[in-house]
N, C-alpha and C. Protein backbone atom coordinates (compact mmCIF):
# COMPACT_ATOMS: atom_id res chain seq x y z
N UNK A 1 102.78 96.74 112.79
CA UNK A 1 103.26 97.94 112.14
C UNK A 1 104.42 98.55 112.89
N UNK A 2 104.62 98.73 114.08
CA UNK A 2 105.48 98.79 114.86
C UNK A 2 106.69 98.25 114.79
N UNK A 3 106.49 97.03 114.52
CA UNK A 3 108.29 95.71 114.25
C UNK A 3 108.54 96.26 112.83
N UNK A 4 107.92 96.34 112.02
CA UNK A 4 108.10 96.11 110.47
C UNK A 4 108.58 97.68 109.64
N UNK A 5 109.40 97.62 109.05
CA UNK A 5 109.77 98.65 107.91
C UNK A 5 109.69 98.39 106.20
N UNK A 6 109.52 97.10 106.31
CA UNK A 6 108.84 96.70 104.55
C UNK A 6 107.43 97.43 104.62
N UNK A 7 107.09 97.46 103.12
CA UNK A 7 105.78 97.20 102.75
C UNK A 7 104.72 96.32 103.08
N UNK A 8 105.42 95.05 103.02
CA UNK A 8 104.19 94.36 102.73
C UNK A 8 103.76 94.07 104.95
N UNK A 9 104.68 94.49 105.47
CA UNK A 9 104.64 94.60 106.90
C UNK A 9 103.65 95.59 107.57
N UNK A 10 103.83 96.58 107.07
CA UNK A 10 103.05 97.82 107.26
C UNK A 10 101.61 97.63 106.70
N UNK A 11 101.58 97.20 105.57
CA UNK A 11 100.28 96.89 104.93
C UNK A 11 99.20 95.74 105.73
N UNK A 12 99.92 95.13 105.96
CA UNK A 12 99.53 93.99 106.57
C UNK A 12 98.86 94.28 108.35
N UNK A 13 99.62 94.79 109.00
CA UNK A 13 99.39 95.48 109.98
C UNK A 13 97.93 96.28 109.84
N UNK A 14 98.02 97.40 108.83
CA UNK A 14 97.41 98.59 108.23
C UNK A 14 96.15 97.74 108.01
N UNK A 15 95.82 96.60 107.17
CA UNK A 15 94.52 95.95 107.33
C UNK A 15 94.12 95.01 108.72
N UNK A 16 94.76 94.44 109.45
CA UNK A 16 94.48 94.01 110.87
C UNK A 16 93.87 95.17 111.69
N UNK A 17 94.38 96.19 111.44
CA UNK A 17 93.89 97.39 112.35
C UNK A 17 92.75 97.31 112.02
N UNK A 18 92.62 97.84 110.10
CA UNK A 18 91.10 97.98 109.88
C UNK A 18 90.25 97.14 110.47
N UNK A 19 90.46 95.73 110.39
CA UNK A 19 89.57 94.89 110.66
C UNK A 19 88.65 94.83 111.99
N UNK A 20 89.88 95.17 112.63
CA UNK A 20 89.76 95.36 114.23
C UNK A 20 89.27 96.26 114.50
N UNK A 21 89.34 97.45 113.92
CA UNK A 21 88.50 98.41 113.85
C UNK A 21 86.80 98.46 113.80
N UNK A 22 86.78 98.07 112.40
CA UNK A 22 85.31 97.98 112.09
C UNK A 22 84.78 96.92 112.58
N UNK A 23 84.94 95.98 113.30
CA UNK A 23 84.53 95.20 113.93
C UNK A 23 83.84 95.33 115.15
N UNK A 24 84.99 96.31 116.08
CA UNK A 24 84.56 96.88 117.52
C UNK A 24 83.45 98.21 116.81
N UNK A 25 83.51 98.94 116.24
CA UNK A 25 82.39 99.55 115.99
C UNK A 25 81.31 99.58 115.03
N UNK A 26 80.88 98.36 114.93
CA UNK A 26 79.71 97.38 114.27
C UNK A 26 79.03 97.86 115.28
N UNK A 27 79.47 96.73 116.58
CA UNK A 27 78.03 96.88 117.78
C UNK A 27 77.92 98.11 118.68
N UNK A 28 78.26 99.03 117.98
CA UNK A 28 78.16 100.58 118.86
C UNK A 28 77.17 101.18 117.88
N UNK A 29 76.07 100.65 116.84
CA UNK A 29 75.02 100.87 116.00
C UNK A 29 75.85 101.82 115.11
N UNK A 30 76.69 101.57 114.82
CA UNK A 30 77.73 102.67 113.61
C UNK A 30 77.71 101.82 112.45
N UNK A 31 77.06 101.04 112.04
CA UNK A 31 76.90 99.98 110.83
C UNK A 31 77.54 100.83 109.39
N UNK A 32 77.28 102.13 109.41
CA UNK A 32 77.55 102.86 108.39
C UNK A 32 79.14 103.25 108.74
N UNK A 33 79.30 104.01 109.90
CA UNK A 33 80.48 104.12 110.00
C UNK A 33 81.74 103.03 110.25
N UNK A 34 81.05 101.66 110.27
CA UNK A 34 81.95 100.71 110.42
C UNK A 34 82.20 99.98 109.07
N UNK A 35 81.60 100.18 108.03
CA UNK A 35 81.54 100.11 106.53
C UNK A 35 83.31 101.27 106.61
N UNK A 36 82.41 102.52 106.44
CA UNK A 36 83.48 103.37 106.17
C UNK A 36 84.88 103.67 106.28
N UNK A 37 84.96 102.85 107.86
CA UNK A 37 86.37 102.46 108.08
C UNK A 37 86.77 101.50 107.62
N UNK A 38 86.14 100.16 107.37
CA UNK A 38 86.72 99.04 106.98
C UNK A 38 87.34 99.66 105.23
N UNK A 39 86.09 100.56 104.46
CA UNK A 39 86.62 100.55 102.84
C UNK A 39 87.74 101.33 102.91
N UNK A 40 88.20 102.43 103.85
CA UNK A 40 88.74 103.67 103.94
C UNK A 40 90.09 102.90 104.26
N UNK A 41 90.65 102.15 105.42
CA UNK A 41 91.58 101.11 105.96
C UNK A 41 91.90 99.77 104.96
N UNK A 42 91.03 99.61 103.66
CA UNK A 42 91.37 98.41 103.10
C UNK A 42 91.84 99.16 102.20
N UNK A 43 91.25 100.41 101.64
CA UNK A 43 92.26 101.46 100.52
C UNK A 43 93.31 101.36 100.84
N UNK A 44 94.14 101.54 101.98
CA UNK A 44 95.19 102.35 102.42
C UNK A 44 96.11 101.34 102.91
N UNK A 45 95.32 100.14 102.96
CA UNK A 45 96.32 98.69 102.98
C UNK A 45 96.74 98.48 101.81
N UNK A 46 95.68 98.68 100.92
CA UNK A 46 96.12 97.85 99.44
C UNK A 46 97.16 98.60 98.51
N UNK A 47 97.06 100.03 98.68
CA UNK A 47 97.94 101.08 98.59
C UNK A 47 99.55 101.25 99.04
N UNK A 48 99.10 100.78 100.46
CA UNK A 48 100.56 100.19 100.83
C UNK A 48 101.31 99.26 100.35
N UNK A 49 100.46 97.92 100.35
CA UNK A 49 101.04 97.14 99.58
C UNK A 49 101.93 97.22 98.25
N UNK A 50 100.84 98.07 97.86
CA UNK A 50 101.69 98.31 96.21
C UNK A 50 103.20 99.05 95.69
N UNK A 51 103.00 100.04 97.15
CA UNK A 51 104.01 100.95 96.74
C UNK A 51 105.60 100.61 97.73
N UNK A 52 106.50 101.16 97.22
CA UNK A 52 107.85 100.88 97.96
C UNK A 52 108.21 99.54 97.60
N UNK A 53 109.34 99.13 98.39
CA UNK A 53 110.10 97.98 97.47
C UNK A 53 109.17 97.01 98.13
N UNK A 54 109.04 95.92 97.75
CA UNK A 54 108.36 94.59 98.28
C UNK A 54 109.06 93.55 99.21
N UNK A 55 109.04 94.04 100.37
CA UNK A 55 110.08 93.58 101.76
C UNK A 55 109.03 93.21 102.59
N UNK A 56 109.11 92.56 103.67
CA UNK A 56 108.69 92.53 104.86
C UNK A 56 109.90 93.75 105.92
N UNK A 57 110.81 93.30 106.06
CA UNK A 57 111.78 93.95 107.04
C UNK A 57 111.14 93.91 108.34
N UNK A 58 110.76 93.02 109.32
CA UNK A 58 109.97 92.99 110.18
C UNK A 58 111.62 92.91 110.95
N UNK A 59 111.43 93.64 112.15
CA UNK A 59 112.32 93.37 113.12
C UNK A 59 114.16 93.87 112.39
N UNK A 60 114.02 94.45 111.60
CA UNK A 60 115.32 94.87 111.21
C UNK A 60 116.56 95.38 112.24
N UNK A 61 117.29 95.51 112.35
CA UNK A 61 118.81 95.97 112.57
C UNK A 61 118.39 97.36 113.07
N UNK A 62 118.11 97.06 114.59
CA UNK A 62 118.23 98.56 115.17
C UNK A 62 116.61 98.96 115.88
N UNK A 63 116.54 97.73 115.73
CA UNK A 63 114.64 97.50 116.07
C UNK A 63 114.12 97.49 117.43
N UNK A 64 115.60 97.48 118.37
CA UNK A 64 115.33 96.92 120.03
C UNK A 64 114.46 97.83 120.82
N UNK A 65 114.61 99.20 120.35
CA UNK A 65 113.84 99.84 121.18
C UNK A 65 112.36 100.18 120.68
N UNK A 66 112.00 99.72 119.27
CA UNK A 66 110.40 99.31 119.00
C UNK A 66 110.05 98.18 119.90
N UNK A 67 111.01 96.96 119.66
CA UNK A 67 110.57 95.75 120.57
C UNK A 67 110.24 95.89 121.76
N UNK A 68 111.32 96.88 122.28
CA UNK A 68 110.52 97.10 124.44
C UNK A 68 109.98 97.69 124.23
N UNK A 69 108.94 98.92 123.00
CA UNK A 69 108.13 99.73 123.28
C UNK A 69 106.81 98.61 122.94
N UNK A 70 107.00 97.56 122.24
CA UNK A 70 105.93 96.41 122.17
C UNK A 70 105.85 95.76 123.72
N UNK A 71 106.59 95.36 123.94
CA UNK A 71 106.84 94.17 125.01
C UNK A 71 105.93 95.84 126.58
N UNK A 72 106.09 96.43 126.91
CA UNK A 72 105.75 97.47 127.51
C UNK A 72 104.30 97.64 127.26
N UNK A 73 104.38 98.26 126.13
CA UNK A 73 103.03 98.37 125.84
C UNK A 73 102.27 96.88 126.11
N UNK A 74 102.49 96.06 125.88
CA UNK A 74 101.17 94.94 125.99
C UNK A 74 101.08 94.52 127.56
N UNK A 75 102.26 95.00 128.65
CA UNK A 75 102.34 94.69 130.15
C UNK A 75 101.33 95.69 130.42
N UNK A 76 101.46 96.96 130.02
CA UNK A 76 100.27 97.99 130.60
C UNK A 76 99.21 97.76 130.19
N UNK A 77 98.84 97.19 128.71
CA UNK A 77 97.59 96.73 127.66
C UNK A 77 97.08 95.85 128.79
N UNK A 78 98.03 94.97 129.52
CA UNK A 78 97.47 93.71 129.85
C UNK A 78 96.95 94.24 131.38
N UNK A 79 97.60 95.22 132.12
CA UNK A 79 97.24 95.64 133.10
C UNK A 79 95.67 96.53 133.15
N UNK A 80 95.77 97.29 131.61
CA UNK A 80 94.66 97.99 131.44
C UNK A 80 93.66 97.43 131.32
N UNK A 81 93.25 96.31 130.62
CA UNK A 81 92.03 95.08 130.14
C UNK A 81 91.68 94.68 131.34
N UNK A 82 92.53 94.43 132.45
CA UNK A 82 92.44 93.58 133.42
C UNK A 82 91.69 94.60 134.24
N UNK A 83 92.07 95.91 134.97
CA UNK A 83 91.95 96.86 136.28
C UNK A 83 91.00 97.71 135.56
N UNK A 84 91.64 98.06 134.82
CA UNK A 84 90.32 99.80 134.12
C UNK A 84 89.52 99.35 133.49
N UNK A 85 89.39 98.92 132.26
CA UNK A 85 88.46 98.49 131.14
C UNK A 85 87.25 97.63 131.11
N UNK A 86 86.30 98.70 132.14
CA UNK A 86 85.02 97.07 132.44
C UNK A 86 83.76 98.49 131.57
N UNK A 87 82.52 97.64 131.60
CA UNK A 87 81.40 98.82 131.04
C UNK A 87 81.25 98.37 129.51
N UNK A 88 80.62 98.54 129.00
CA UNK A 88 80.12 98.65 127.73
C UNK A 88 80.85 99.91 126.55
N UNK A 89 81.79 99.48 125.47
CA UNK A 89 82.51 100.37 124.99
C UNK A 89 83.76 100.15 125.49
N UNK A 90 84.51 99.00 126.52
CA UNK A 90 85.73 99.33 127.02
C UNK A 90 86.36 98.50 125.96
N UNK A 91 86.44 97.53 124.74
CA UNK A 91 87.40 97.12 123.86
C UNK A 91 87.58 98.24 122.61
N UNK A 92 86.44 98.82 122.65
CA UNK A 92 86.74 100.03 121.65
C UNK A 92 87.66 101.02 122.34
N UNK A 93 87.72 101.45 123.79
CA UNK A 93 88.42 102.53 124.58
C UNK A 93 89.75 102.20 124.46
N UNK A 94 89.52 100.92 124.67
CA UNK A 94 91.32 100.33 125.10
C UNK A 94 92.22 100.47 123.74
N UNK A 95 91.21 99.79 122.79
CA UNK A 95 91.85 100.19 121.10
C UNK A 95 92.24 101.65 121.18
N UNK A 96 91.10 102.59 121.20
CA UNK A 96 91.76 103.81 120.77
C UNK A 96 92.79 104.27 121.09
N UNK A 97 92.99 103.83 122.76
CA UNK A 97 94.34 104.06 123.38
C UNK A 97 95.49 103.91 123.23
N UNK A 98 95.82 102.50 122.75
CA UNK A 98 96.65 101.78 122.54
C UNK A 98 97.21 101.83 121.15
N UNK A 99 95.99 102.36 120.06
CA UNK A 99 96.59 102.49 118.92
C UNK A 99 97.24 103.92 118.62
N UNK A 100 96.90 104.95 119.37
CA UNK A 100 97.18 106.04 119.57
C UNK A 100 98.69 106.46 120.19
N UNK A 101 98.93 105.42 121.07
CA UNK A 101 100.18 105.59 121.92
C UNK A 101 101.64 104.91 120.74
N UNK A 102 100.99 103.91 119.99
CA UNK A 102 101.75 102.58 119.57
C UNK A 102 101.85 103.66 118.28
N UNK A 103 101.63 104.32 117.54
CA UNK A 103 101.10 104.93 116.22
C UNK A 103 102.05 106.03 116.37
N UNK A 104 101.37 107.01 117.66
CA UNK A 104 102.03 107.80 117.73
C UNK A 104 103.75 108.04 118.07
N UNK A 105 104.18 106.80 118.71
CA UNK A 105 105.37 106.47 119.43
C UNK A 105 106.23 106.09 117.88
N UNK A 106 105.70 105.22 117.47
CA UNK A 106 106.21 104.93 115.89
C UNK A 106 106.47 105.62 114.67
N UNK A 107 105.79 106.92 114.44
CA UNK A 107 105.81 107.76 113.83
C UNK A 107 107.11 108.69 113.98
N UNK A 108 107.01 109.25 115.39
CA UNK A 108 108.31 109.56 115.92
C UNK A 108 109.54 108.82 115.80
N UNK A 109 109.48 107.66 115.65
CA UNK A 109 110.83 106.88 116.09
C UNK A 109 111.44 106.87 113.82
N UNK A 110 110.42 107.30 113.35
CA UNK A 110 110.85 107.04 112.14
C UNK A 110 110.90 107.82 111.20
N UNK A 111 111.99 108.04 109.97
CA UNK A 111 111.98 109.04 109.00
C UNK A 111 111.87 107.81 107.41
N UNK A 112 111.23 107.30 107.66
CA UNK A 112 110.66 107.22 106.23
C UNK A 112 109.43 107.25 106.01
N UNK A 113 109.14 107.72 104.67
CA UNK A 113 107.50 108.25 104.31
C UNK A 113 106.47 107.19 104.56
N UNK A 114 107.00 106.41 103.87
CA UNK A 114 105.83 105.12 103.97
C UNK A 114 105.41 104.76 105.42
N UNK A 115 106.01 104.89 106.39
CA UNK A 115 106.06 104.16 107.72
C UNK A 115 105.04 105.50 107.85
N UNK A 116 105.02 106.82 107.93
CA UNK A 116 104.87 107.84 108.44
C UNK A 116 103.44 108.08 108.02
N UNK A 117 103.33 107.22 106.56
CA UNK A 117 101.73 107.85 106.28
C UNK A 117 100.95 106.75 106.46
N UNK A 118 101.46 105.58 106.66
CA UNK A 118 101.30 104.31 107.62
C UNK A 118 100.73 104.76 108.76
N UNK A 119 100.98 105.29 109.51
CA UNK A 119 100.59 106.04 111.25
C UNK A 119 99.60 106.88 110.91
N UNK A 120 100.13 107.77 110.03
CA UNK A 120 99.13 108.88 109.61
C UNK A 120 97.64 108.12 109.27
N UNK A 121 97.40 107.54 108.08
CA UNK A 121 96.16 106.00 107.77
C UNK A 121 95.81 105.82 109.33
N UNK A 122 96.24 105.07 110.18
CA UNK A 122 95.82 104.57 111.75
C UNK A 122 95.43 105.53 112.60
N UNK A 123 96.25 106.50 112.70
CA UNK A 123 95.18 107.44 113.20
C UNK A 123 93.97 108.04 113.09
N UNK A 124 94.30 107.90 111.82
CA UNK A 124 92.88 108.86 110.94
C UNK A 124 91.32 108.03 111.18
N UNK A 125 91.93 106.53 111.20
CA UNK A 125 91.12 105.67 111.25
C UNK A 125 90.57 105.49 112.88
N UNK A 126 91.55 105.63 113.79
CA UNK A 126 91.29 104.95 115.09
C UNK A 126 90.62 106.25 115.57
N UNK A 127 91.03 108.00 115.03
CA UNK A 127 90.19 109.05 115.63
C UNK A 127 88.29 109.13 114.55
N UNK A 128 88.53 108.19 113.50
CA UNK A 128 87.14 107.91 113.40
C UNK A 128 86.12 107.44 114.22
N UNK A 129 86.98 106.36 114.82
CA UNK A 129 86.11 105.61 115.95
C UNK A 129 86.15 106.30 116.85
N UNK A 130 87.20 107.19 117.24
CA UNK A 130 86.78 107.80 119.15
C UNK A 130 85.71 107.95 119.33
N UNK A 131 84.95 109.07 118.63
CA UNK A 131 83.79 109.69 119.21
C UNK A 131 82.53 109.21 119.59
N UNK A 132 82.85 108.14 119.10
CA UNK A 132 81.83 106.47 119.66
C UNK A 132 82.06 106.49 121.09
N UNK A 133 83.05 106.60 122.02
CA UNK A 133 83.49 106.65 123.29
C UNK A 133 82.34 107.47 124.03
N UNK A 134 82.09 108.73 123.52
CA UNK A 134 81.15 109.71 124.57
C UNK A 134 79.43 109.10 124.75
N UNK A 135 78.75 109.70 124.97
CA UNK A 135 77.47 109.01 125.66
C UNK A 135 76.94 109.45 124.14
N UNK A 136 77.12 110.90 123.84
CA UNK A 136 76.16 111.43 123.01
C UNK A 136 76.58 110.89 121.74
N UNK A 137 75.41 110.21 120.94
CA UNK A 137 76.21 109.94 119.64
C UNK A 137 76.28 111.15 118.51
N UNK A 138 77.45 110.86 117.96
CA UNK A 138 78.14 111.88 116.71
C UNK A 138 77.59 111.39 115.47
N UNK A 139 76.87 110.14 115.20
CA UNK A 139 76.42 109.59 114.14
C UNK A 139 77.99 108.96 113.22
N UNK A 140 77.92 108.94 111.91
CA UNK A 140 78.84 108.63 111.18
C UNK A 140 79.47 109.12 110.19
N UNK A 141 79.89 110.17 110.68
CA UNK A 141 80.51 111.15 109.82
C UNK A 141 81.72 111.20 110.52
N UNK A 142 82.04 111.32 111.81
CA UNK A 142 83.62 111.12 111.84
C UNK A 142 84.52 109.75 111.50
N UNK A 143 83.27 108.76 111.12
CA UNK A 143 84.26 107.47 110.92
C UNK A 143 84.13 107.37 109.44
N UNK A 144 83.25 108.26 108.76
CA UNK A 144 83.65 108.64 106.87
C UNK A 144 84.73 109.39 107.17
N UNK A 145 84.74 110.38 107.70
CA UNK A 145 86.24 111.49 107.39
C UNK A 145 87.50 110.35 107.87
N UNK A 146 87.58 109.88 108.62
CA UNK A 146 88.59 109.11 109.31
C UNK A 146 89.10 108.00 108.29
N UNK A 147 87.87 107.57 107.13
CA UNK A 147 87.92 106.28 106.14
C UNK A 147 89.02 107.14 105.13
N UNK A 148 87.95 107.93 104.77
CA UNK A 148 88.45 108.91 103.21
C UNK A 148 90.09 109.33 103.69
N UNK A 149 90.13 109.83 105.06
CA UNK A 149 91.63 110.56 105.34
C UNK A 149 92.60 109.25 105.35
N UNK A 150 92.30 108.11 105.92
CA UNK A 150 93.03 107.31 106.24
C UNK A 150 93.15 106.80 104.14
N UNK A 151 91.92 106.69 103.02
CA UNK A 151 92.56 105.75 102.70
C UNK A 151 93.31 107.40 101.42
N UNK A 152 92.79 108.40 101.46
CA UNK A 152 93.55 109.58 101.07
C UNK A 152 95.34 109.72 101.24
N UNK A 153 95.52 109.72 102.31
CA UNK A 153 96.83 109.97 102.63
C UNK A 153 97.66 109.22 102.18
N UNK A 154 97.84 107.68 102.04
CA UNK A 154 98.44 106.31 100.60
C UNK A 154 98.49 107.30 99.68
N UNK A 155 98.28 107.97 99.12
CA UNK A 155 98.03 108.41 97.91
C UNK A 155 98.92 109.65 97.70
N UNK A 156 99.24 110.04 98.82
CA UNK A 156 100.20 111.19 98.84
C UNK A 156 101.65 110.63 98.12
N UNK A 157 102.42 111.36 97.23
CA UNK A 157 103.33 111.09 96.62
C UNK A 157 104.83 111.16 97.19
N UNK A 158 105.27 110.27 97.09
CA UNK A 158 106.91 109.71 98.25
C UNK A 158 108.20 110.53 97.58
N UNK A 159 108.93 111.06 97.98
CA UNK A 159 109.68 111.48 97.29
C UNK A 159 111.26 110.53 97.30
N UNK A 160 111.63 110.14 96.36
CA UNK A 160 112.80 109.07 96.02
C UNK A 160 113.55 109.54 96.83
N UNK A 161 115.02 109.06 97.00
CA UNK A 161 116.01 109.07 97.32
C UNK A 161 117.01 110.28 96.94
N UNK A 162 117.48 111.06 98.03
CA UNK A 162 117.99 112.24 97.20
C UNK A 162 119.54 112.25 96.54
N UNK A 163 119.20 113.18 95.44
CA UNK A 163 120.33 112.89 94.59
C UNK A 163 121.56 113.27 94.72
N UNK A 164 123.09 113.17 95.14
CA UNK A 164 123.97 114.13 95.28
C UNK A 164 124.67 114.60 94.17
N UNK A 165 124.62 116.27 94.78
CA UNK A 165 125.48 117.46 94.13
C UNK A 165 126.56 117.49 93.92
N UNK A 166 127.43 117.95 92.65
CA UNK A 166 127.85 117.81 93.13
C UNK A 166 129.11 116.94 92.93
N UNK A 167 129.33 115.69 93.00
CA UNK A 167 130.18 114.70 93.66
C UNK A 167 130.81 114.15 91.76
């Protein structure tokens, strides 16, 4: 999601997350909340897919400084897996982290809608899972709100290209 400015790039991304998602919080006994993210993250893929022109645009013209924020991120990813991340819960920790930094860094770097509610979907989804992190369990209600918000926000309406005055 990071390299890509098409649709079908973002989308594509947008369901790998899910997957990855509900996967790591299966075995944290969230069976319900790992449902929720997977339907909530496959909405909001398939949504993507549909809408905006039908591109990949992976790596486009002007992309270099997503690429070192990839290439960076996976030296610290790789430093983090390795030194910090031991215990029970550390592939879910490292996710939240990483999708949080990568999401959030991307969002910023971009002004188009689709990319933006792209991040917006991943977050919604990856702060479903946090609260799996603490000792005490939250049950599965933040990884329904996190499904519904993530596959809600696709749905928000893009506004075209603006028209000039005028001319």
């Amino acid at each position: 999601m990071v390299l890509s400015d098409g649709r079908r790039g973002l989308a594509l991304g947008l369901a790998a997350l899910t997957i990855g998602l509900a996967v790591l919080a299966w075995p944290a006994a969230m069976t319900v909340g790992a449902v929720a993210i997977a339907a909530g993250g496959l909405i909001a893929a398939a949504q993507c897919w549909r809408s905006g022109p039908a591109t990949w645009e992976i790596m486009p013209a002007g992309s270099t400084a997503r690429l070192i924020l990839c290439i960076s991120s996976g030296l610290v990813a790789l430093w983090v897996a390795s030194a910090v991340t031991t215990g029970t819960g550390a592939p879910l920790r490292f996710a939240v982290v990483v999708v949080l930094v990568l999401m959030g860094a991307r969002m910023l770097m971009s002004r188009q809608a689709q990319v933006v509610l792209t991040g917006i979907a991943s977050l919604a989804l990856v702060l479903g899972v946090a609260p799996d992190l603490a000792p005490g369990s939250h049950g599965s209600i933040p990884a329904i709100v996190g499904g519904l918000i993530a596959a809600g926000v696709m749905f928000v309406p893009r506004a075209g290209p603006a028209e000039k005055v005028g001319t």
